[in-house]
N, C-alpha and C. Protein backbone atom coordinates (compact mmCIF):
# COMPACT_ATOMS: atom_id res chain seq x y z
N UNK A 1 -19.78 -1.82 15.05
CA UNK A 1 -18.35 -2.05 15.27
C UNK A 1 -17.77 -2.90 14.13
N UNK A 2 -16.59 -2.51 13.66
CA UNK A 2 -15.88 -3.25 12.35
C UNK A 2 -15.18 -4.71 13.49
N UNK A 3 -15.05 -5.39 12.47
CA UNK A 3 -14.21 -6.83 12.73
C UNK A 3 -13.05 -6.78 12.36
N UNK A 4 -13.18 -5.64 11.19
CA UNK A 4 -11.63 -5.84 11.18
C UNK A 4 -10.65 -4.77 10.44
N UNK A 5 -9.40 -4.38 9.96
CA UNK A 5 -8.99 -3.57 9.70
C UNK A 5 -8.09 -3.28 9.03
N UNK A 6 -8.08 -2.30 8.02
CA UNK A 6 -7.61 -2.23 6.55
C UNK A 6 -6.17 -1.05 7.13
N UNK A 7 -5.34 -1.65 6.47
CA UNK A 7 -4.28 0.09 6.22
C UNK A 7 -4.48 0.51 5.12
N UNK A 8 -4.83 1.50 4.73
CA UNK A 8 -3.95 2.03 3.58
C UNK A 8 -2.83 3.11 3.45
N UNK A 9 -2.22 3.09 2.64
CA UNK A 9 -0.79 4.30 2.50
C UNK A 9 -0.77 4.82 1.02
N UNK A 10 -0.63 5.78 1.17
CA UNK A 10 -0.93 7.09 0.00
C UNK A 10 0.43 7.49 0.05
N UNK A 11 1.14 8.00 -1.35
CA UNK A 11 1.97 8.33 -1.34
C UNK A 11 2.41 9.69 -2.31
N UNK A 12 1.13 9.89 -3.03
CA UNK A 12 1.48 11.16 -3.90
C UNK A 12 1.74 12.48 -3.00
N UNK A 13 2.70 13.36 -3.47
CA UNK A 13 2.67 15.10 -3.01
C UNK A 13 1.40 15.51 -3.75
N UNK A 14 0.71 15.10 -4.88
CA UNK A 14 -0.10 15.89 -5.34
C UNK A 14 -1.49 16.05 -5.30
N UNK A 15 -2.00 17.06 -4.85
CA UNK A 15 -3.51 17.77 -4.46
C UNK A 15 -3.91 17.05 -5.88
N UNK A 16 -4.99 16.35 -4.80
CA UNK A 16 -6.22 15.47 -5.97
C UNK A 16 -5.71 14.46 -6.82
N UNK A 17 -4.67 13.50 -6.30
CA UNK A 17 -3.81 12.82 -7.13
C UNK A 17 -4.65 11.81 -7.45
N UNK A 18 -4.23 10.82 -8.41
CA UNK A 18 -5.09 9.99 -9.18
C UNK A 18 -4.88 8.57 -7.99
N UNK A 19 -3.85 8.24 -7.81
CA UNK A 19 -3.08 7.63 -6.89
C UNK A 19 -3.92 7.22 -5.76
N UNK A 20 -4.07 8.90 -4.81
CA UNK A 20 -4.74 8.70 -4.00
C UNK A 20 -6.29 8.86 -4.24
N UNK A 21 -6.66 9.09 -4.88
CA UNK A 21 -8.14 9.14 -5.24
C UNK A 21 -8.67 7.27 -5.72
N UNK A 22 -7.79 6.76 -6.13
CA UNK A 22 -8.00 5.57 -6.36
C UNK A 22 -7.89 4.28 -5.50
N UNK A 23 -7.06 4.70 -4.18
CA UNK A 23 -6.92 4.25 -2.79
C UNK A 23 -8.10 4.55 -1.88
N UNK A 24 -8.47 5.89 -2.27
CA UNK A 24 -9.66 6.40 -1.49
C UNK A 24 -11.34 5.78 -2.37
N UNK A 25 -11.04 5.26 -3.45
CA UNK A 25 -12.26 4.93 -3.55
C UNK A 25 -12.55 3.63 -3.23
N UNK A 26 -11.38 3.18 -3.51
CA UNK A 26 -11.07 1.29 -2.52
C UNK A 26 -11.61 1.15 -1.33
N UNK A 27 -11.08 2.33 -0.87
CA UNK A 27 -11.32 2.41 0.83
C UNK A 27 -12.59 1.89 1.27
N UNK A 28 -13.10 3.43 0.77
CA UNK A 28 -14.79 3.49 0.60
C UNK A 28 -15.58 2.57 0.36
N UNK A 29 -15.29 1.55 -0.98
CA UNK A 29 -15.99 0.37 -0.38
C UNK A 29 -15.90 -0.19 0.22
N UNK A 30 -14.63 -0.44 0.79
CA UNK A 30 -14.33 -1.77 1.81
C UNK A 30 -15.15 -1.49 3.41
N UNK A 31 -15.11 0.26 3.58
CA UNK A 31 -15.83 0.16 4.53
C UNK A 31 -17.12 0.40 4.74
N UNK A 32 -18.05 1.01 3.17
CA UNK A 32 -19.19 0.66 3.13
C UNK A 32 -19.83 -1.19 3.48
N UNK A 33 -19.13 -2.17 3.12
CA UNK A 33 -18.83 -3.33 3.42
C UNK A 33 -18.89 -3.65 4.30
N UNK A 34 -18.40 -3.06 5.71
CA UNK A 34 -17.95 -3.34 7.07
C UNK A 34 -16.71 -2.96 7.47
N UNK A 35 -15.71 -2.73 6.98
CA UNK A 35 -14.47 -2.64 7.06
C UNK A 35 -14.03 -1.24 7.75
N UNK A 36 -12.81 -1.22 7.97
CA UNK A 36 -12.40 0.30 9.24
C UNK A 36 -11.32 0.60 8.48
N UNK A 37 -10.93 1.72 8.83
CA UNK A 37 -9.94 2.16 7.69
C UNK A 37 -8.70 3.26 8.86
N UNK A 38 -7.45 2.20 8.57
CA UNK A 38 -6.67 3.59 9.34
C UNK A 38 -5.69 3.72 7.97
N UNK A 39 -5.57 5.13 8.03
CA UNK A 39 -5.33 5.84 6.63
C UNK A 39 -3.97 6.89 6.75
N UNK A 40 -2.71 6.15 5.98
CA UNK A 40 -1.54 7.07 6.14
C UNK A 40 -0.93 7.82 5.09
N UNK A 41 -0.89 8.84 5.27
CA UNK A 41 0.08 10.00 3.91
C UNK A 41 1.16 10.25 3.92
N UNK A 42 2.26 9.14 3.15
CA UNK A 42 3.56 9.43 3.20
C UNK A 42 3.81 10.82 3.08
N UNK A 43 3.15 11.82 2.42
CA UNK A 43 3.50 13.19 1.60
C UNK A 43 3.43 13.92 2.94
N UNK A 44 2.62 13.57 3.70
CA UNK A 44 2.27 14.37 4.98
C UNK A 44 2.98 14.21 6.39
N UNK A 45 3.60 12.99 5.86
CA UNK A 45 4.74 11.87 7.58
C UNK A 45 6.09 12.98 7.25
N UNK A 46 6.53 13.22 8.35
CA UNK A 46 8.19 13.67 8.73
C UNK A 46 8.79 12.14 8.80
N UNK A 47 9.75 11.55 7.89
CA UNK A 47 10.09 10.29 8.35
C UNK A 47 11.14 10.30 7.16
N UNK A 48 12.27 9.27 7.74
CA UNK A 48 13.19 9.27 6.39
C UNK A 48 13.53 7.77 6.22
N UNK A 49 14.10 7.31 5.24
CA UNK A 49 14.13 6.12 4.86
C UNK A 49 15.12 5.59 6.12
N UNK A 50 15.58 4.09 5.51
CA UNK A 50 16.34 2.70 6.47
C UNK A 50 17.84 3.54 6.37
N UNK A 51 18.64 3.43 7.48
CA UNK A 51 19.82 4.27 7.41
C UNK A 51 20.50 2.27 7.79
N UNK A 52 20.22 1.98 7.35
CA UNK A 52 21.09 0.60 7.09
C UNK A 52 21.79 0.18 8.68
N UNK A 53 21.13 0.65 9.61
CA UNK A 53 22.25 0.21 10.82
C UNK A 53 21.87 -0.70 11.54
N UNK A 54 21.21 -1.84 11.04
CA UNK A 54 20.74 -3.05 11.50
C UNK A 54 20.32 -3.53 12.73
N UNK A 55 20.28 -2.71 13.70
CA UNK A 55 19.35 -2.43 15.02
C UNK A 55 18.03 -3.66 14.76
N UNK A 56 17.40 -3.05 14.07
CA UNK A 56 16.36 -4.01 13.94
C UNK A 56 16.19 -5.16 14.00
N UNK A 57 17.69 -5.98 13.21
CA UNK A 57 17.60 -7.35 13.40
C UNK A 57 18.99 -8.07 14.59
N UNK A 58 19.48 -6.79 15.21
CA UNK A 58 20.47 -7.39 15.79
C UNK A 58 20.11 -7.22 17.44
N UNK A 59 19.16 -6.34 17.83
CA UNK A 59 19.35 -5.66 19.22
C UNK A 59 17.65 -5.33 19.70
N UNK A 60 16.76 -5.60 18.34
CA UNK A 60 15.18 -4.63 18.89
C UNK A 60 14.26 -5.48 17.94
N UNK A 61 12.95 -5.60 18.57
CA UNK A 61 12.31 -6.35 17.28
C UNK A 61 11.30 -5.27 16.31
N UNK A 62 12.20 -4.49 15.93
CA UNK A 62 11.10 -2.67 15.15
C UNK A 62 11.94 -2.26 14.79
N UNK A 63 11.62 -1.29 13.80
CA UNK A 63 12.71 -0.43 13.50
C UNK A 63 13.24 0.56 14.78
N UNK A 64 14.33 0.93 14.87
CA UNK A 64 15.07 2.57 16.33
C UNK A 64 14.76 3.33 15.79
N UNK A 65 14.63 3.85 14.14
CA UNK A 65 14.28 4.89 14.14
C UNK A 65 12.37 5.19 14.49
N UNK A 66 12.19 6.74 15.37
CA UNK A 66 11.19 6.52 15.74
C UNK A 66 10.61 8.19 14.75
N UNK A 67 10.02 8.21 13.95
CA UNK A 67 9.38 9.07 13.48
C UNK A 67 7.84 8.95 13.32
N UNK A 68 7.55 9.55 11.92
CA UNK A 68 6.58 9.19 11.93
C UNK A 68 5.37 8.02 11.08
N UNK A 69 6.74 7.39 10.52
CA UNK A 69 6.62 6.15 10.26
C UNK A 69 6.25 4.63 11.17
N UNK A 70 6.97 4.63 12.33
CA UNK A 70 6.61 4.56 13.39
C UNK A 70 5.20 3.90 13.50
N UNK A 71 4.19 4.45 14.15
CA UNK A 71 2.91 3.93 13.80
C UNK A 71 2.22 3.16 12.58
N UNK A 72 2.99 3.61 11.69
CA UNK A 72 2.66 3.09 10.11
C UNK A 72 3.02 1.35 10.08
N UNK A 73 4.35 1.31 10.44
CA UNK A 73 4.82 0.03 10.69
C UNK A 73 3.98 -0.89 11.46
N UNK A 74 3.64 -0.43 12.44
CA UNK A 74 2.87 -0.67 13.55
C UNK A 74 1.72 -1.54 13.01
N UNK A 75 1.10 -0.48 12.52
CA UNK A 75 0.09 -0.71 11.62
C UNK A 75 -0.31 -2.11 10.59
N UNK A 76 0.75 -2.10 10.01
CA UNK A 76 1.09 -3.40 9.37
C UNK A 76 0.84 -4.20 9.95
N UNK A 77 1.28 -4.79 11.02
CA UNK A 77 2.13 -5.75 11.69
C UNK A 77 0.42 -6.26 12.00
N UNK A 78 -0.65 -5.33 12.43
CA UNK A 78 -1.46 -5.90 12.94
C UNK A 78 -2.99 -5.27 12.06
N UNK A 79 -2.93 -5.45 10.55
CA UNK A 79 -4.04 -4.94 10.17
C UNK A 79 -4.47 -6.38 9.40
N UNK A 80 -5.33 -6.01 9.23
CA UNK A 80 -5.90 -7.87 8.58
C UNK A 80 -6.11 -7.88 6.54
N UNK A 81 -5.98 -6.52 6.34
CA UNK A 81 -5.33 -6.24 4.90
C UNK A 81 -4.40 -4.88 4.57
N UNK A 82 -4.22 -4.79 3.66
CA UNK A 82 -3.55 -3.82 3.23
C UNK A 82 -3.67 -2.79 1.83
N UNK A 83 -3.97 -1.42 1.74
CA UNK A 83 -3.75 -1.01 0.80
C UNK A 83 -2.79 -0.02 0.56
N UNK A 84 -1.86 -0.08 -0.73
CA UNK A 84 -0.84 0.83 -1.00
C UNK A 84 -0.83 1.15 -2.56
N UNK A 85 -0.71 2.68 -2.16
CA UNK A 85 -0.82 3.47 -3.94
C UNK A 85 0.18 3.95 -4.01
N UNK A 86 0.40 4.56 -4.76
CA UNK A 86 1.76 5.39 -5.43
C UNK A 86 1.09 5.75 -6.89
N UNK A 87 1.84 7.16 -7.15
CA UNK A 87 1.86 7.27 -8.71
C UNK A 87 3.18 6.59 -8.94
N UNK A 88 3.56 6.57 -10.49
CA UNK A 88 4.28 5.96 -11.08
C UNK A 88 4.98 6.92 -11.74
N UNK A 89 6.67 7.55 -11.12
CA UNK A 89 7.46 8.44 -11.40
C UNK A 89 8.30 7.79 -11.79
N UNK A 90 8.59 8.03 -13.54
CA UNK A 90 9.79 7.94 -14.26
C UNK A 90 10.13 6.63 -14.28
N UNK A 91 8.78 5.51 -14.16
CA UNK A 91 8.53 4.17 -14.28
C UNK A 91 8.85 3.56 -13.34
N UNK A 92 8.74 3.96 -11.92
CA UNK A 92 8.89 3.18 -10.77
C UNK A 92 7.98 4.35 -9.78
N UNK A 93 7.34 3.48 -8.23
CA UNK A 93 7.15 4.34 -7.56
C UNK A 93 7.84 5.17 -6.95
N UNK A 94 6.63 6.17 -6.20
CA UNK A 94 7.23 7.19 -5.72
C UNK A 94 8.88 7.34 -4.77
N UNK A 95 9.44 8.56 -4.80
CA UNK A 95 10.35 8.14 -4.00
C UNK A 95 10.26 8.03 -2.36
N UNK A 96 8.92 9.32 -2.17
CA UNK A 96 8.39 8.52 -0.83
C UNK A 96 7.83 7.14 -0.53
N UNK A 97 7.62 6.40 -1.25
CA UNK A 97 7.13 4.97 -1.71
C UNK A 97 8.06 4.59 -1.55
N UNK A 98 9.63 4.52 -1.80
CA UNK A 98 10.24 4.16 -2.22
C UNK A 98 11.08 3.42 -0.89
N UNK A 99 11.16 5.26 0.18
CA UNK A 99 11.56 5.20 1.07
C UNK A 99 11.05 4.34 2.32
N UNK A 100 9.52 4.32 2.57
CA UNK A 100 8.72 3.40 3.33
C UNK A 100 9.03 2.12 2.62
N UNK A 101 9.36 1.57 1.62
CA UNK A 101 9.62 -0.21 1.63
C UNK A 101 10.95 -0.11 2.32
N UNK A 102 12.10 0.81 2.16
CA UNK A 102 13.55 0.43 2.65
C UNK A 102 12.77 0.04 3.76
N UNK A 103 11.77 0.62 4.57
CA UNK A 103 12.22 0.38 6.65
C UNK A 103 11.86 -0.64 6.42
N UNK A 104 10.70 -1.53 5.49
CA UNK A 104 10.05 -2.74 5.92
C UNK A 104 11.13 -3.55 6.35
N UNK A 105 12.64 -3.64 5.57
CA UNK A 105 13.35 -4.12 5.97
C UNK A 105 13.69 -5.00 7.83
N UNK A 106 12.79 -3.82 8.68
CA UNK A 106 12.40 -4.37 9.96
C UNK A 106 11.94 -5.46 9.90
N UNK A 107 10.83 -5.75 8.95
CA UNK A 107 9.78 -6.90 9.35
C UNK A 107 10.33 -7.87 9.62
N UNK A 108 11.65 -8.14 9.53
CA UNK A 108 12.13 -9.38 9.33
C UNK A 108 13.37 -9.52 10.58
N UNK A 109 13.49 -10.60 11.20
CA UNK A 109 14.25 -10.87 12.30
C UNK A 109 15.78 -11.54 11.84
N UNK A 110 16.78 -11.60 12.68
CA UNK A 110 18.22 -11.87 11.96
C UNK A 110 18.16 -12.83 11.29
N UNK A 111 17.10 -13.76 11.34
CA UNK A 111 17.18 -15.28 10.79
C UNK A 111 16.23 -15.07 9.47
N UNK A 112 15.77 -13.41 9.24
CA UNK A 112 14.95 -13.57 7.67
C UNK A 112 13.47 -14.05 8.02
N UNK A 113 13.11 -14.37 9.35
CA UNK A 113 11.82 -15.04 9.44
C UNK A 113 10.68 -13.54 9.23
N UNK A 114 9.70 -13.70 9.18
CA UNK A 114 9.03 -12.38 8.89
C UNK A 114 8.21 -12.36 10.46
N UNK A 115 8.28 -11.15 10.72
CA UNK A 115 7.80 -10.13 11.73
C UNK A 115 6.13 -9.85 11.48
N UNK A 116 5.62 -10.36 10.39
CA UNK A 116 4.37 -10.28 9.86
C UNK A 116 3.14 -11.59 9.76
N UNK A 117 2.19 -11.80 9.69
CA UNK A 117 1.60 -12.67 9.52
C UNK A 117 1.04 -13.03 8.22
N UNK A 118 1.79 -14.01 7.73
CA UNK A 118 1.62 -13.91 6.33
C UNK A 118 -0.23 -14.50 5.43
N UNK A 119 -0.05 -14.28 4.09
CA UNK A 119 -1.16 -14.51 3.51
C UNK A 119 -2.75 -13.95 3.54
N UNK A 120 -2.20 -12.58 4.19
CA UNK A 120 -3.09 -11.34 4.10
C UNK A 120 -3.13 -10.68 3.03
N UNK A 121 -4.68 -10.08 2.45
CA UNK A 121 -4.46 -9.29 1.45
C UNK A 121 -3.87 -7.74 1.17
N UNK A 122 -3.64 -7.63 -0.02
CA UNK A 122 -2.61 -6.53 -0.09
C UNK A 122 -3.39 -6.03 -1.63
N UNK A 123 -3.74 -4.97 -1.70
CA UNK A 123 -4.07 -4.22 -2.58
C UNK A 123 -2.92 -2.80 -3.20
N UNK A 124 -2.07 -3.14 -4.20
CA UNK A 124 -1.34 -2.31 -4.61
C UNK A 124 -2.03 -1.71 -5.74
N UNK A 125 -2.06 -0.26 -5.96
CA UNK A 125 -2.26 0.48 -6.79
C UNK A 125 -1.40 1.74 -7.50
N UNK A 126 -1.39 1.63 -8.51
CA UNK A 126 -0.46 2.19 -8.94
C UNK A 126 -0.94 3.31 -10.35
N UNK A 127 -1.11 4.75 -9.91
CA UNK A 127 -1.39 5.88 -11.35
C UNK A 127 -0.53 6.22 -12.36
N UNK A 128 -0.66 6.12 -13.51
CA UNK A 128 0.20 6.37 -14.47
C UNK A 128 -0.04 6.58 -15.74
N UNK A 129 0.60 8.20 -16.51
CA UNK A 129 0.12 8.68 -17.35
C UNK A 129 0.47 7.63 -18.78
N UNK A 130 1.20 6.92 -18.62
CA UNK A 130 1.23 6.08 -20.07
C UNK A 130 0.19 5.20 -19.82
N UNK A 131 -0.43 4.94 -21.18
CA UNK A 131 -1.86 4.34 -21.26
C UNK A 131 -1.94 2.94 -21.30
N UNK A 132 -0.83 2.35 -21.41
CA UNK A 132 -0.63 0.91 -21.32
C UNK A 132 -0.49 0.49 -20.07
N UNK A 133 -1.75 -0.20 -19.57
CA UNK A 133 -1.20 -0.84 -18.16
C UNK A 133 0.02 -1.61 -18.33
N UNK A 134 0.30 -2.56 -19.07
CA UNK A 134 1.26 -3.11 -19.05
C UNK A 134 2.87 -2.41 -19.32
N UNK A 135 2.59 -1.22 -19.67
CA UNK A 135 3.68 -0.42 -20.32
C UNK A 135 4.85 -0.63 -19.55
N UNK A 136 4.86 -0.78 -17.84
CA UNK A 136 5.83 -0.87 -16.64
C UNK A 136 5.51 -2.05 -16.04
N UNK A 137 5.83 -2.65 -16.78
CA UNK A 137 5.34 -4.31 -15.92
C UNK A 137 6.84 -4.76 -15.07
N UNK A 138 8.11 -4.21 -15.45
CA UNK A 138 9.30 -4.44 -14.42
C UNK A 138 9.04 -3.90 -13.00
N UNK A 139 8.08 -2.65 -13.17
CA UNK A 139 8.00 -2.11 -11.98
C UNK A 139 6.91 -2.84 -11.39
N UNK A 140 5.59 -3.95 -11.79
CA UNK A 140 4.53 -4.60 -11.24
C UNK A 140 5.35 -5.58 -10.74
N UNK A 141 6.39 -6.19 -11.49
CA UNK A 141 6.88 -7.40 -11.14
C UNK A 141 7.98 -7.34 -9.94
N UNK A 142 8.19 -6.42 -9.77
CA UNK A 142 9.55 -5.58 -8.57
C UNK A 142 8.74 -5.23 -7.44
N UNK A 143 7.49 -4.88 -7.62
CA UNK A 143 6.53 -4.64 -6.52
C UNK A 143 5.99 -6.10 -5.89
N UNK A 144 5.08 -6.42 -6.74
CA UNK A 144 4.84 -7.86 -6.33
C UNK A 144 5.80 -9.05 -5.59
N UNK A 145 7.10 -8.98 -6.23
CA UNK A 145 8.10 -9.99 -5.78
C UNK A 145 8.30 -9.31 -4.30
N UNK A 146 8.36 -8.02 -4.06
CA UNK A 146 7.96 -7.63 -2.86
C UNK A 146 7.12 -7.72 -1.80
N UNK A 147 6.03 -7.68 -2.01
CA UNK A 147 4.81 -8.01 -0.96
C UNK A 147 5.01 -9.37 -0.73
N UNK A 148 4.99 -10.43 -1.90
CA UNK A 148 4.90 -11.48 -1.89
C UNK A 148 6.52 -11.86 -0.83
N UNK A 149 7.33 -11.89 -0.74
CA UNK A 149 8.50 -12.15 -0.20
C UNK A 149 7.75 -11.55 1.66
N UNK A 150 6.78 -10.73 1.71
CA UNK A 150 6.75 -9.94 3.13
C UNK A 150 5.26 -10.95 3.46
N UNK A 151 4.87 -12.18 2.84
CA UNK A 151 4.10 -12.60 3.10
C UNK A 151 2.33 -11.97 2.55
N UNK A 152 2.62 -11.10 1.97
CA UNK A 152 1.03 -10.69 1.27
C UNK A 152 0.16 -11.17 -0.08
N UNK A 153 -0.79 -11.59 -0.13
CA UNK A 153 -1.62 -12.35 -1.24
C UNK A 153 -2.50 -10.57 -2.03
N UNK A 154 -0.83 -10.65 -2.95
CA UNK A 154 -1.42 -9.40 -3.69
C UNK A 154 -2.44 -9.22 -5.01
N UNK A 155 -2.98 -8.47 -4.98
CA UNK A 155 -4.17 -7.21 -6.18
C UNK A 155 -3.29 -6.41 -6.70
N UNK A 156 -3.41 -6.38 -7.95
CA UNK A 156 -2.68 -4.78 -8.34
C UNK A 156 -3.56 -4.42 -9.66
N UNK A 157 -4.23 -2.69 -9.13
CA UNK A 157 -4.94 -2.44 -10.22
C UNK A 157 -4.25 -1.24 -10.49
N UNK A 158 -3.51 -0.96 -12.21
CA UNK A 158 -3.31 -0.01 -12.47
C UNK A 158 -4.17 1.31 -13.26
N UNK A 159 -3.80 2.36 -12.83
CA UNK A 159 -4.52 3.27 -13.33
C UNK A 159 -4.08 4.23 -14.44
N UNK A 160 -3.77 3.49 -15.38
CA UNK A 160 -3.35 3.83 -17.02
C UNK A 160 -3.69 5.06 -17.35
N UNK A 161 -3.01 5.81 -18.39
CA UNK A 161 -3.43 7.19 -19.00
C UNK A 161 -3.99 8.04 -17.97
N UNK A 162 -3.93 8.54 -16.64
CA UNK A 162 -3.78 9.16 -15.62
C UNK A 162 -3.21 10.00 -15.78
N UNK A 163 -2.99 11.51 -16.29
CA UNK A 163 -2.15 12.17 -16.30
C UNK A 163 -2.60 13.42 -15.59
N UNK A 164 -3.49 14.13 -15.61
CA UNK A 164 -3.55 15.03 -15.08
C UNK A 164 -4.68 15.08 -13.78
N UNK A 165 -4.11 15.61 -12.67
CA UNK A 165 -5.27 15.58 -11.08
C UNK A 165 -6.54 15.52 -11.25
N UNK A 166 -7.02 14.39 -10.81
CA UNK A 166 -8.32 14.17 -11.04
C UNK A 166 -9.03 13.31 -11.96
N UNK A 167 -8.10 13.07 -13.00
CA UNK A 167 -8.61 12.30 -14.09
C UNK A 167 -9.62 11.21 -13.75
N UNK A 168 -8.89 10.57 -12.80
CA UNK A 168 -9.74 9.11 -12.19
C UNK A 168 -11.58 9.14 -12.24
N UNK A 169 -11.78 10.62 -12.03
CA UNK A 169 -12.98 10.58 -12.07
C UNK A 169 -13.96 10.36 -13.10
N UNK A 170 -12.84 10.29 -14.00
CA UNK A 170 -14.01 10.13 -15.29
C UNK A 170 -13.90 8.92 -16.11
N UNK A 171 -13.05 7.70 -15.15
CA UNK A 171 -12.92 7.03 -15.47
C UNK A 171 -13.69 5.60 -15.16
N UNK A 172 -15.03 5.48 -15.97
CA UNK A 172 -16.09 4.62 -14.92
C UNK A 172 -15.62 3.49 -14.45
N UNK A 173 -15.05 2.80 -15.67
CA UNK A 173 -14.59 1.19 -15.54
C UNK A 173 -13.66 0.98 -14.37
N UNK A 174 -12.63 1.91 -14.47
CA UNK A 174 -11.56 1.82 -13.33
C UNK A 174 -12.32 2.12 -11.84
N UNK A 175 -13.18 2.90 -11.96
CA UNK A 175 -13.88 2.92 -10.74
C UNK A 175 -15.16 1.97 -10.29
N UNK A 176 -15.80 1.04 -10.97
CA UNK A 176 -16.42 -0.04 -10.86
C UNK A 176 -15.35 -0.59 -10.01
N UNK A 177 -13.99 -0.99 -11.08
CA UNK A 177 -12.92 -2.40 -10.90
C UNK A 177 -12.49 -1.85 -8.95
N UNK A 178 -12.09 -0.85 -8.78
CA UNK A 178 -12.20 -0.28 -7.78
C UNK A 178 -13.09 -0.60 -6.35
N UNK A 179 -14.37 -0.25 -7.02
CA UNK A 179 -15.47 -0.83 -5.66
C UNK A 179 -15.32 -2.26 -5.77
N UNK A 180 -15.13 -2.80 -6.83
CA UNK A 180 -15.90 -4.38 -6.48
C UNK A 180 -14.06 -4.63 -5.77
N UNK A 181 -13.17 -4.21 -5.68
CA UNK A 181 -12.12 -5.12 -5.09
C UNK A 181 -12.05 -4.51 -3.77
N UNK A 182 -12.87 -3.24 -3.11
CA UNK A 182 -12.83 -3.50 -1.81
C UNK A 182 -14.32 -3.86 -1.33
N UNK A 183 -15.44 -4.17 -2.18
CA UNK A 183 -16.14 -5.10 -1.83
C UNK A 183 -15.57 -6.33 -1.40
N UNK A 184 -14.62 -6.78 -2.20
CA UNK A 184 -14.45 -8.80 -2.60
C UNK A 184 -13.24 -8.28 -1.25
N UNK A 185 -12.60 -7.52 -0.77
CA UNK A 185 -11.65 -7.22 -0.05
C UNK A 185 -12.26 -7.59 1.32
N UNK A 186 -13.50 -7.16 1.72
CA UNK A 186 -14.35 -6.71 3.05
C UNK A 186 -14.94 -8.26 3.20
N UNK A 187 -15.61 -8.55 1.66
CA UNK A 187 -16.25 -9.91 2.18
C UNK A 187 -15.26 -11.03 2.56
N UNK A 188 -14.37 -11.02 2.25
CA UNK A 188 -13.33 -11.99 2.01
C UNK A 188 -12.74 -11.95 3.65
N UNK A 189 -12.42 -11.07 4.23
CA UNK A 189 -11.96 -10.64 5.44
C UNK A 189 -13.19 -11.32 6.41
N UNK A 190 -14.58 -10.69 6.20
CA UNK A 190 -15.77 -11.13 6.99
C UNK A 190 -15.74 -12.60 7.19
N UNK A 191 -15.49 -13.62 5.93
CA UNK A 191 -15.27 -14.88 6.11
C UNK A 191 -14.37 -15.60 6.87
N UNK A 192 -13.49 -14.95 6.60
CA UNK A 192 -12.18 -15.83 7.56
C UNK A 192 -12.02 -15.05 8.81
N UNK A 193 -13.06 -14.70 9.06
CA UNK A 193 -13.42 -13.72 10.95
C UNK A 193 -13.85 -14.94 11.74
């Protein structure tokens, strides 16, 4: 039996994406480790972004809209880390990526307090065919100021020169850096159990 429990959220449309192949190898260690894995595919959810009608913080403590985002949220609220990928379209994430941060907007109650328990880990990953990790660092720093504001003690490993499905695989180093952070992810969790 696991102790404890990871999200992750995938967000590419594309068969064999680097994105998600690099979420999925995270995974894999964390739960070779011990770790449990509930595992969501924006590409695959019927769900549409925050329609701005403030329900959430005026009348309900969740988002009203109920799709299939829904559980995903859920999810959050009570997993003891977090992982989230995206490729990197036109130097920002996905726009299904894009759309799942509007709802997070829920997490938070009229007074801004967070709906979350903060100082959990958060593993962001991010594929992208320009070879400079640093090449989109507005978009690391727009992400991060994010998690961090929702209470998460973020990772972010990018996956540089990524361009075509599958690449990841032949990429050893990135896939070492990979296992050992949902190793250090699983042990780290085991400790503070």
């Amino acid at each position: 039996m696991n102790d404890y429990m990871i999200t992750v959220v995938l967000s590419s449309g594309r068969k064999n994406s680097n994105s998600s192949g690099m979420a999925n190898r995270l995974a894999a260690a964390a739960v070779k480790a011990g770790g449990a894995i509930e595992r969501y595919d924006l590409a695959k959810m019927d769900f549409k972004g925050c329609t701005g009608c403030g329900s959430c913080r005026s009348t309900t403590d969740s988002c009203v809209i109920r799709d299939d985002l829904s559980p995903l949220l859920a999810s959050l609220k009570r997993a003891d880390a977090v992982v989230l990928a995206s490729p990197n379209y036109y130097g920002y994430v996905s726009g299904t990526f894009k759309s799942f941060l509007d709802r997070w907007y829920s997490l938070r109650d009229a007074e801004r307090n967070l709906r979350l328990p903060s100082g959990r880990p958060l593993a962001f990953l991010m594929a992208q065919g320009h070879p400079d990790p640093a090449g989109y660092k507005n978009t690391i720093d727009s992400m991060t100021t994010i998690f961090t504001a929702y209470g998460f003690d973020t990772k972010t490993v990018i996956g540089a020169g990524l361009q075509g499905p599958g690449e990841l695989a032949e990429r050893e180093e990135l896939i070492s850096d990979l296992d050992a952070l949902g190793e250090e992810l699983s042990s780290n969790l085991r400790k503070n159990q």
